[in-house]
N, C-alpha and C. Protein backbone atom coordinates (compact mmCIF):
# COMPACT_ATOMS: atom_id res chain seq x y z
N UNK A 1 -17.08 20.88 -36.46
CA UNK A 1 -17.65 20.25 -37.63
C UNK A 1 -16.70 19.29 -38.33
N UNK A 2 -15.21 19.28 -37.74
CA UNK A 2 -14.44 18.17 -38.30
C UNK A 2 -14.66 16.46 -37.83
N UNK A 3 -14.42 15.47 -38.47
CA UNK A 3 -14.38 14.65 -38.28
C UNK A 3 -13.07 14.13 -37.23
N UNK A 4 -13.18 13.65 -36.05
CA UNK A 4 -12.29 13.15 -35.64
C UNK A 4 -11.24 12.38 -35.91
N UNK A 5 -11.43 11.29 -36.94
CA UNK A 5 -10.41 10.41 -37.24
C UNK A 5 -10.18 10.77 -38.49
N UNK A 6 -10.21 11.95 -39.57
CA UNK A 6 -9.98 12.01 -40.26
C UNK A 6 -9.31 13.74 -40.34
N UNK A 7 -10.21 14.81 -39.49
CA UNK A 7 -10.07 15.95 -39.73
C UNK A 7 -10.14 16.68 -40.20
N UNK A 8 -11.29 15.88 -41.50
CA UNK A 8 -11.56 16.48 -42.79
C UNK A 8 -12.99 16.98 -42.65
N UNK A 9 -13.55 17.92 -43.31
CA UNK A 9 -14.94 18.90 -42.81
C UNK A 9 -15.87 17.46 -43.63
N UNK A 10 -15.83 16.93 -44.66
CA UNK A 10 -16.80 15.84 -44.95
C UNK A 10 -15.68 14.10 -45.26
N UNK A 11 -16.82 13.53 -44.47
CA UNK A 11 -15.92 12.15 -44.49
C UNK A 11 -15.84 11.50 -45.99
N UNK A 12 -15.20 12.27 -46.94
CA UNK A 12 -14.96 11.56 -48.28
C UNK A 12 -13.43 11.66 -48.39
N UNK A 13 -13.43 11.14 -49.54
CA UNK A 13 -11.50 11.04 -50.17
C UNK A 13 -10.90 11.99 -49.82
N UNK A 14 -11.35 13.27 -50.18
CA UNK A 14 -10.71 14.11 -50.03
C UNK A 14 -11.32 15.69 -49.57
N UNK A 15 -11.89 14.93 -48.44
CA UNK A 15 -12.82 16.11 -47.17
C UNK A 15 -13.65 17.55 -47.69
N UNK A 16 -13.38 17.70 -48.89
CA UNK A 16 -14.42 18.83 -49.58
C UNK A 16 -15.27 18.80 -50.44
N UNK A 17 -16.09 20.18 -49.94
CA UNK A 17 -17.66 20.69 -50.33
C UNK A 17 -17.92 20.56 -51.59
N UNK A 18 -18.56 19.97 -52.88
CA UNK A 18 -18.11 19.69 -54.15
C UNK A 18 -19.84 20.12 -54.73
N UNK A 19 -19.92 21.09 -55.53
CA UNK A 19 -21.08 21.46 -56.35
C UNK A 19 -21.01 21.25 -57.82
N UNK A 20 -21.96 21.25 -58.33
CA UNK A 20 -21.85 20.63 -59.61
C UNK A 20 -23.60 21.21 -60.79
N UNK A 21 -23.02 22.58 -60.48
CA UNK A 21 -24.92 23.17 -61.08
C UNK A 21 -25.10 22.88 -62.43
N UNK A 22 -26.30 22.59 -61.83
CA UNK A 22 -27.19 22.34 -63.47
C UNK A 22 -28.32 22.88 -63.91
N UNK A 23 -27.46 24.36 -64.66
CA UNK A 23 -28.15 25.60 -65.12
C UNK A 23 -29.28 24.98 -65.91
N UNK A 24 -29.24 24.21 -67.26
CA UNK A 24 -30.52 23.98 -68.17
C UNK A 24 -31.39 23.52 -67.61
N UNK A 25 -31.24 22.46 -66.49
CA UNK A 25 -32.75 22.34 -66.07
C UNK A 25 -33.43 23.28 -65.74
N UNK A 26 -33.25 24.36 -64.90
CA UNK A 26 -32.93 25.51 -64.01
C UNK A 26 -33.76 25.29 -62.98
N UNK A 27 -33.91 26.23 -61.91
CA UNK A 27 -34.57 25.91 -60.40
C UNK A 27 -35.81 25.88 -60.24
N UNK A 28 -36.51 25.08 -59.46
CA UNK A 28 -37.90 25.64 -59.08
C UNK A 28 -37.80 27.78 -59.24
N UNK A 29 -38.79 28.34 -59.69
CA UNK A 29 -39.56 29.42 -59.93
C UNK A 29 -40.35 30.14 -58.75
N UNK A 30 -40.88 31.63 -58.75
CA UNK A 30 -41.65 31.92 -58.08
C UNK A 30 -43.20 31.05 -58.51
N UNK A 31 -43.43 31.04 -60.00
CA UNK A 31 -44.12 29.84 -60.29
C UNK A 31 -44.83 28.92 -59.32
N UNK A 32 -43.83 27.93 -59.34
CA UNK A 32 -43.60 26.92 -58.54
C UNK A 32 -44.37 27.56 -56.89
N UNK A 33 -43.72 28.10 -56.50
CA UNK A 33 -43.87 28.78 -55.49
C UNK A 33 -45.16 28.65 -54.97
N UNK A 34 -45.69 29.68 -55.97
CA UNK A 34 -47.21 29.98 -55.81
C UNK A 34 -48.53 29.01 -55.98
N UNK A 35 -47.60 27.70 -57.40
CA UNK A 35 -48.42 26.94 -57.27
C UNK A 35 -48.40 26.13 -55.96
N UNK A 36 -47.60 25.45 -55.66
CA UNK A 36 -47.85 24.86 -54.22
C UNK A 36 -48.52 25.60 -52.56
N UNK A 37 -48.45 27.38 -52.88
CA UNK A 37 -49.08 27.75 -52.02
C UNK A 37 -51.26 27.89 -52.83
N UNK A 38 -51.17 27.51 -53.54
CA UNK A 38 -52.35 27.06 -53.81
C UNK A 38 -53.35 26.11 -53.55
N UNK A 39 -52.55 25.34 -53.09
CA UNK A 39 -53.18 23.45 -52.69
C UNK A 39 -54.20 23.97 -51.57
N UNK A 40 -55.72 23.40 -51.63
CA UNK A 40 -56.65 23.69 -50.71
C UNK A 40 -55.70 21.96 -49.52
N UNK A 41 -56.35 22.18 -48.53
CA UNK A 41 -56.14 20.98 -47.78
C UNK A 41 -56.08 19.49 -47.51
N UNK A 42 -57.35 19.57 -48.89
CA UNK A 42 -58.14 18.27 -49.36
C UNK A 42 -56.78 17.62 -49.88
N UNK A 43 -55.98 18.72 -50.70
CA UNK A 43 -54.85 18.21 -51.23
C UNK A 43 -53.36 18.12 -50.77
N UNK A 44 -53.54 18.05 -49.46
CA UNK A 44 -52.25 17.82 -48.63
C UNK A 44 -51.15 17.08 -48.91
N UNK A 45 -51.33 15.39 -49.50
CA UNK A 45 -50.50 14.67 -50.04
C UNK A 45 -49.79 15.17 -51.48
N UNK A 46 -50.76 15.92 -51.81
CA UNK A 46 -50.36 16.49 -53.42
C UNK A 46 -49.12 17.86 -52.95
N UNK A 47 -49.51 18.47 -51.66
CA UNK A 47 -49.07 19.49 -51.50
C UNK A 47 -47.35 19.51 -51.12
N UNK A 48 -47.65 18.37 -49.97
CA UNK A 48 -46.77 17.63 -49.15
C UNK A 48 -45.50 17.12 -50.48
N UNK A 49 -45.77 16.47 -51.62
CA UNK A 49 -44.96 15.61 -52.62
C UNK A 49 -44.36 17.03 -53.19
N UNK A 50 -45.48 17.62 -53.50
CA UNK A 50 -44.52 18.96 -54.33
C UNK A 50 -43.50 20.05 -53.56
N UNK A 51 -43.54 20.11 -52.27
CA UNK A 51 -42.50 20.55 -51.40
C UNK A 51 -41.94 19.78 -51.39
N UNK A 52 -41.64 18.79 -50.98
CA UNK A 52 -40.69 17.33 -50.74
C UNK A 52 -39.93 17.19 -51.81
N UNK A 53 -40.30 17.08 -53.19
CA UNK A 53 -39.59 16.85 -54.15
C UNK A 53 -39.33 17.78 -54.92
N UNK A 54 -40.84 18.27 -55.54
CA UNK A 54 -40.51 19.56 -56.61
C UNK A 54 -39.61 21.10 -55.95
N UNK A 55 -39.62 21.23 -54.69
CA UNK A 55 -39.06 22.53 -54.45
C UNK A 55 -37.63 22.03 -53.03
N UNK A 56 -37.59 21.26 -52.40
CA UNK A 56 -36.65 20.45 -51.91
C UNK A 56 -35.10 19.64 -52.79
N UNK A 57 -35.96 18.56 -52.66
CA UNK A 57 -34.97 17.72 -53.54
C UNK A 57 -34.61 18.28 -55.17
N UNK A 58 -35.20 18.74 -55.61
CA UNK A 58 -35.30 19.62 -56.82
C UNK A 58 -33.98 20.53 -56.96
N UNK A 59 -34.22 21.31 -55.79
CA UNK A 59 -32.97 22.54 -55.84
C UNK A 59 -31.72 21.65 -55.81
N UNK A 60 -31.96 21.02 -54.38
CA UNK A 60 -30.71 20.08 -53.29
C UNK A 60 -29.92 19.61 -54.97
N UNK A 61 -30.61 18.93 -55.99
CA UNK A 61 -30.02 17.98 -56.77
C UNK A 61 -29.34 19.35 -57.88
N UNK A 62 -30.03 20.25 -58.33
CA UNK A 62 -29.69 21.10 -59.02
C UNK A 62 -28.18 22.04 -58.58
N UNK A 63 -28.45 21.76 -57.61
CA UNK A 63 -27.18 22.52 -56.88
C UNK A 63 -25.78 21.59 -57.36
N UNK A 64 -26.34 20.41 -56.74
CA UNK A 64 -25.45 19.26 -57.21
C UNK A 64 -24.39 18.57 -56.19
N UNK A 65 -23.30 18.15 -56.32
CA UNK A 65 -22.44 17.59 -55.80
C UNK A 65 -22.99 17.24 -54.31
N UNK A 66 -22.24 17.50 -53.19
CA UNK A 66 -22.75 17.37 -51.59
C UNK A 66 -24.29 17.78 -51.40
N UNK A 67 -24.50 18.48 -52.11
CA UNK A 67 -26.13 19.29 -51.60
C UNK A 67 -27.07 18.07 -52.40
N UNK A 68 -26.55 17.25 -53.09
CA UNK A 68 -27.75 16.03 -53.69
C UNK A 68 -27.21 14.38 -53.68
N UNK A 69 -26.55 14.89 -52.07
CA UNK A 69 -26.12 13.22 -51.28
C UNK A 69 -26.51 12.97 -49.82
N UNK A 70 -25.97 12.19 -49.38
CA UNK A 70 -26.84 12.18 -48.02
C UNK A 70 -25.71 12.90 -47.19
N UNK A 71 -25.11 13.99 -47.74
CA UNK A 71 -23.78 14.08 -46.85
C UNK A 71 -24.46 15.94 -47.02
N UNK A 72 -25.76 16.11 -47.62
CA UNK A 72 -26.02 17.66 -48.24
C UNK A 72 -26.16 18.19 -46.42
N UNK A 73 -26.09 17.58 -45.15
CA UNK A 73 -26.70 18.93 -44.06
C UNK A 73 -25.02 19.26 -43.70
N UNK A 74 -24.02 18.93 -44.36
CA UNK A 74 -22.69 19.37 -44.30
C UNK A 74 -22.39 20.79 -45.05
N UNK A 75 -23.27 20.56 -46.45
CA UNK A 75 -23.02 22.08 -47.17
C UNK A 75 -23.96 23.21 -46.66
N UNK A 76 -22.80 24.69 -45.92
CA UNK A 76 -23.55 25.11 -45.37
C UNK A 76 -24.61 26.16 -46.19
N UNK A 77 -24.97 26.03 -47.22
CA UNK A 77 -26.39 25.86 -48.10
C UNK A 77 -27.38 25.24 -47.97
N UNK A 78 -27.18 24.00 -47.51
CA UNK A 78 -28.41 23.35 -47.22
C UNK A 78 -29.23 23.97 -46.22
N UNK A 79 -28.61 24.49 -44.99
CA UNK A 79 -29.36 25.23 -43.77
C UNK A 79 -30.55 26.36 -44.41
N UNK A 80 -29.79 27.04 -44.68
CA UNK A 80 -30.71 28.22 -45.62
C UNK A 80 -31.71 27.82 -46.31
N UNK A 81 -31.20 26.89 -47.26
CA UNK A 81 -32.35 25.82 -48.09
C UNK A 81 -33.70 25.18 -47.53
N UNK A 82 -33.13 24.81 -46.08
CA UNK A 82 -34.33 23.86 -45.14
C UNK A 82 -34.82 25.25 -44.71
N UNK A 83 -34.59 25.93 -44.48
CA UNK A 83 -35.02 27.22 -43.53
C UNK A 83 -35.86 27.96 -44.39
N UNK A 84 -35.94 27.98 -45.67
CA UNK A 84 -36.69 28.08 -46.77
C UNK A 84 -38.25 27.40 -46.72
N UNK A 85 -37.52 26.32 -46.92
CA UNK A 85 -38.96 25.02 -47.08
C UNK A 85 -39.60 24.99 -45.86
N UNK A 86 -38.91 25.52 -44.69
CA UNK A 86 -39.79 25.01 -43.79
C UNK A 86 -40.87 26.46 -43.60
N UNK A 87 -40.29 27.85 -44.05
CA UNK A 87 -40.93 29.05 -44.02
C UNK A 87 -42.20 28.69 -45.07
N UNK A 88 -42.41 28.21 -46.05
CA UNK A 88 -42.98 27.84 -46.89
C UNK A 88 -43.88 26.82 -46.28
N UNK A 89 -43.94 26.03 -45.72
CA UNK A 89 -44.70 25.17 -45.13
C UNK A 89 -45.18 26.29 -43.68
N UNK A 90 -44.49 27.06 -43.26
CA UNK A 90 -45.29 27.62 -42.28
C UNK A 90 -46.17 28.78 -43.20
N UNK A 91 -45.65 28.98 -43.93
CA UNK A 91 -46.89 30.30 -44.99
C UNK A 91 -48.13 29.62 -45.55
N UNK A 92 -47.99 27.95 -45.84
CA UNK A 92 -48.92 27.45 -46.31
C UNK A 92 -50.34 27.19 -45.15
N UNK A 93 -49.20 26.74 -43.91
CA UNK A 93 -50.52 26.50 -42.50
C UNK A 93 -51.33 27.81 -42.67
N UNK A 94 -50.49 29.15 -42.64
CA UNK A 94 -50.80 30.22 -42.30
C UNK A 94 -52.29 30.52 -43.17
N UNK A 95 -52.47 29.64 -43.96
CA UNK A 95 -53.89 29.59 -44.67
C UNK A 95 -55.39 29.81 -44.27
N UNK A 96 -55.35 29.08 -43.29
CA UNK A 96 -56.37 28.95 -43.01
C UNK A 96 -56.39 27.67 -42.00
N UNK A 97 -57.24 27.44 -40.50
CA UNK A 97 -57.55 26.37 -39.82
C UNK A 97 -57.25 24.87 -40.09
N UNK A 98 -57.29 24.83 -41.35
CA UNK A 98 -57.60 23.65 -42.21
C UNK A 98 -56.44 23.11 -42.55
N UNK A 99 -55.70 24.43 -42.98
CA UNK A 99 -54.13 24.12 -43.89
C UNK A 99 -53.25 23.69 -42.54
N UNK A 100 -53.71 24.29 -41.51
CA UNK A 100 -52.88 24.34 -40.27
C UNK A 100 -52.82 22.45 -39.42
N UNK A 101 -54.28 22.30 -39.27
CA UNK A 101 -53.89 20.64 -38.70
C UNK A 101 -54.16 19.78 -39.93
N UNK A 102 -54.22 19.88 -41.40
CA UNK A 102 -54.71 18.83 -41.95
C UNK A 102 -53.16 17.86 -42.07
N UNK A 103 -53.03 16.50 -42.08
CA UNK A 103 -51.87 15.66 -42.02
C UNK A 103 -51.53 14.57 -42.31
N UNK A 104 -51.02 13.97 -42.61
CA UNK A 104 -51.49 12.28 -42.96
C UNK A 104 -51.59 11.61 -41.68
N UNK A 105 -52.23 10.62 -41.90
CA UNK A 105 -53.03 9.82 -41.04
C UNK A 105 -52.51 8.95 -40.15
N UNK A 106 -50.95 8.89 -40.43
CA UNK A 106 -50.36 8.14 -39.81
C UNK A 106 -49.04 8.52 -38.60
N UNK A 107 -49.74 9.79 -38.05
CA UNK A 107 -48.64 10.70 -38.34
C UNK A 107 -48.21 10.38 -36.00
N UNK A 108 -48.69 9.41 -35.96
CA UNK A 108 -48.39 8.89 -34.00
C UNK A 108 -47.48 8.05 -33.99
N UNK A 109 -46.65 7.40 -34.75
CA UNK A 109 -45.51 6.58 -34.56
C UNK A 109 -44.06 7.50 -34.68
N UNK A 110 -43.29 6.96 -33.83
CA UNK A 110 -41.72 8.00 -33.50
C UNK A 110 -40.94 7.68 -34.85
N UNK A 111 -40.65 9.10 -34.81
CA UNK A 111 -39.96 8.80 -35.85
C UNK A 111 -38.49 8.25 -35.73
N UNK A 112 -37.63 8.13 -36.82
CA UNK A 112 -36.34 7.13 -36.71
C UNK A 112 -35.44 8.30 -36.36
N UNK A 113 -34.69 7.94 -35.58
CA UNK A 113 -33.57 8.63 -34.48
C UNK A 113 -34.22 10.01 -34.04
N UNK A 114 -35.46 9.96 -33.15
CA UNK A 114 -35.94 11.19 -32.72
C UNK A 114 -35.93 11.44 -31.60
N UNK A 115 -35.67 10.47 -31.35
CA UNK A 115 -35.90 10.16 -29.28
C UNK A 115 -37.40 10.10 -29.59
N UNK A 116 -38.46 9.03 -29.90
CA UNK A 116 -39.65 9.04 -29.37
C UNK A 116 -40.41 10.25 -30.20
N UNK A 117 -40.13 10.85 -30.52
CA UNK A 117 -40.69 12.56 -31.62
C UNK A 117 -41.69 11.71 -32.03
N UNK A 118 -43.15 12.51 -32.60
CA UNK A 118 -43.45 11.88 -33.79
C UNK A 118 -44.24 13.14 -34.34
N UNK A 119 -44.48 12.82 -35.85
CA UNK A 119 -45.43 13.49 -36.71
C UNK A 119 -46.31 14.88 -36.17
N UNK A 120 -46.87 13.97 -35.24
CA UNK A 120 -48.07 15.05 -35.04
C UNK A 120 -47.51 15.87 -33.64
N UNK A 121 -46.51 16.05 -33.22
CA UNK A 121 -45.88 16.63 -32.38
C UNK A 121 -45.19 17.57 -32.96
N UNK A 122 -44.82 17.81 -34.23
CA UNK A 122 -44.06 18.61 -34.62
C UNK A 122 -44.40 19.46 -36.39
N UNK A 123 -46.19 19.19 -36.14
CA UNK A 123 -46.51 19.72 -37.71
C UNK A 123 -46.57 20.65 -37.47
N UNK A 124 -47.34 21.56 -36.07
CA UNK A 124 -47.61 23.31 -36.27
C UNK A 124 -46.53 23.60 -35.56
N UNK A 125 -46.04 24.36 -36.51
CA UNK A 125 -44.56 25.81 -36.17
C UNK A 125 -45.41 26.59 -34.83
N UNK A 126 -46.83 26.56 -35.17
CA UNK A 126 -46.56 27.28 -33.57
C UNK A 126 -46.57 26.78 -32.43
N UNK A 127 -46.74 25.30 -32.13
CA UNK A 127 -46.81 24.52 -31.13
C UNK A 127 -45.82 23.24 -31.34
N UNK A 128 -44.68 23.53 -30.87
CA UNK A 128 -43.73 22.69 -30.72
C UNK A 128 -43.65 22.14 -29.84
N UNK A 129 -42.85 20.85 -29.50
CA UNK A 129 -42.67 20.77 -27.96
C UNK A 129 -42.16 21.82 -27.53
N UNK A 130 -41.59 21.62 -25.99
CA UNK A 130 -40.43 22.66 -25.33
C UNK A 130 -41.37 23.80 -25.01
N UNK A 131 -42.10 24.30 -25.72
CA UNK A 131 -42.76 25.62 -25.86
C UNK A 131 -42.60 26.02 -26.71
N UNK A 132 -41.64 25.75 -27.83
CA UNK A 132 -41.29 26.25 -28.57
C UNK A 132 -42.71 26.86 -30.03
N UNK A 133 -42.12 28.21 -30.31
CA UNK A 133 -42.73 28.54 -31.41
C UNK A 133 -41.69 29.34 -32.68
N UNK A 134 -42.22 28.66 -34.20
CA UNK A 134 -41.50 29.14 -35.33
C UNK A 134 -42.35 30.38 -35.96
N UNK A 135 -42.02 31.34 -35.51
CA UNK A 135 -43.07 32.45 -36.57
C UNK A 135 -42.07 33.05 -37.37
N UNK A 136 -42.22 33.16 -39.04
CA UNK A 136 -41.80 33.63 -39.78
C UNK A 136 -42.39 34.98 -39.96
N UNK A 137 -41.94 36.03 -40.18
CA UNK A 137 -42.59 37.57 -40.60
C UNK A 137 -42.12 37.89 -42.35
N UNK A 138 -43.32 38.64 -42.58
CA UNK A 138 -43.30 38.83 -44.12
C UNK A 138 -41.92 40.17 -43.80
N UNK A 139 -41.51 40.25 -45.59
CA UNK A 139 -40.19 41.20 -45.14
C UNK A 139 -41.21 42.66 -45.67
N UNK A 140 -40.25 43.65 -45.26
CA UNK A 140 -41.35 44.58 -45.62
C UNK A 140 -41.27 45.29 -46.76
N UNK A 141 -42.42 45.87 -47.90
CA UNK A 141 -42.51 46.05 -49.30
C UNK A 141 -41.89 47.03 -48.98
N UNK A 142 -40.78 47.16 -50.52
CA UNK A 142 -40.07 48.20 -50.79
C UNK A 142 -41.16 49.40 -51.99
């Protein structure tokens, strides 16, 4: 994970992980949570913006320093963080038929540095390329 010509774990001045929380705003909520697992399908773009920003970029920036730059898949927080959002987006498919292929419309062009990937190749966790499948399991009530 070091940089070669520098040897430092992030390529800045001075190669470290730098946070900077910002308690008063405070974090997305179970709230939050629940409202975005609410969105019927119709409202995908609505659903799509409020993961993306309100429960994503939201935390990433709240956290602060590296975790709300483009340097955040270095802090190893962010992993956990994406691994989050993306469980959340697989609980939301888990809805119903609907929640599962609904997508934006544009979703057949490759995406940027994917090798050729695109959109609709990689919306259902259970049909990945490769073969691959993402199933998340509920944890069990205490």
């Amino acid at each position: 994970p070091l940089f070669r010509s520098t040897g430092q774990l992030l390529p800045t001045d001075d190669g470290c992980l730098k946070r900077n929380f910002t308690y008063s705003a405070g974090f997305p909520d179970f709230v939050a949570v629940a409202r975005l697992m609410s969105y019927d399908p119709r409202e995908f773009s609505t659903f799509e913006t409020a993961l993306r920003v309100n429960l994503h970029a939201t935390t990433c920036c709240r956290v602060g320093g590296t975790m709300c730059s483009p340097l955040a898949a270095y802090a190893p927080e962010y992993f956990l963080h994406i691994a989050f959002i993306d469980k959340l987006w697989g609980d939301w498919q888990e809805r119903s038929e609907a929640h599962r292929t609904v997508r934006f419309g544009d979703d057949h062009k490759p995406m940027t540095a994917a090798e050729g990937v695109t959109p609709s190749q990689v919306i259902d966790n259970k049909n990945l390329p490769g073969n691959v499948s993402v199933l998340y399991t509920a944890l069990p009530k205490i």
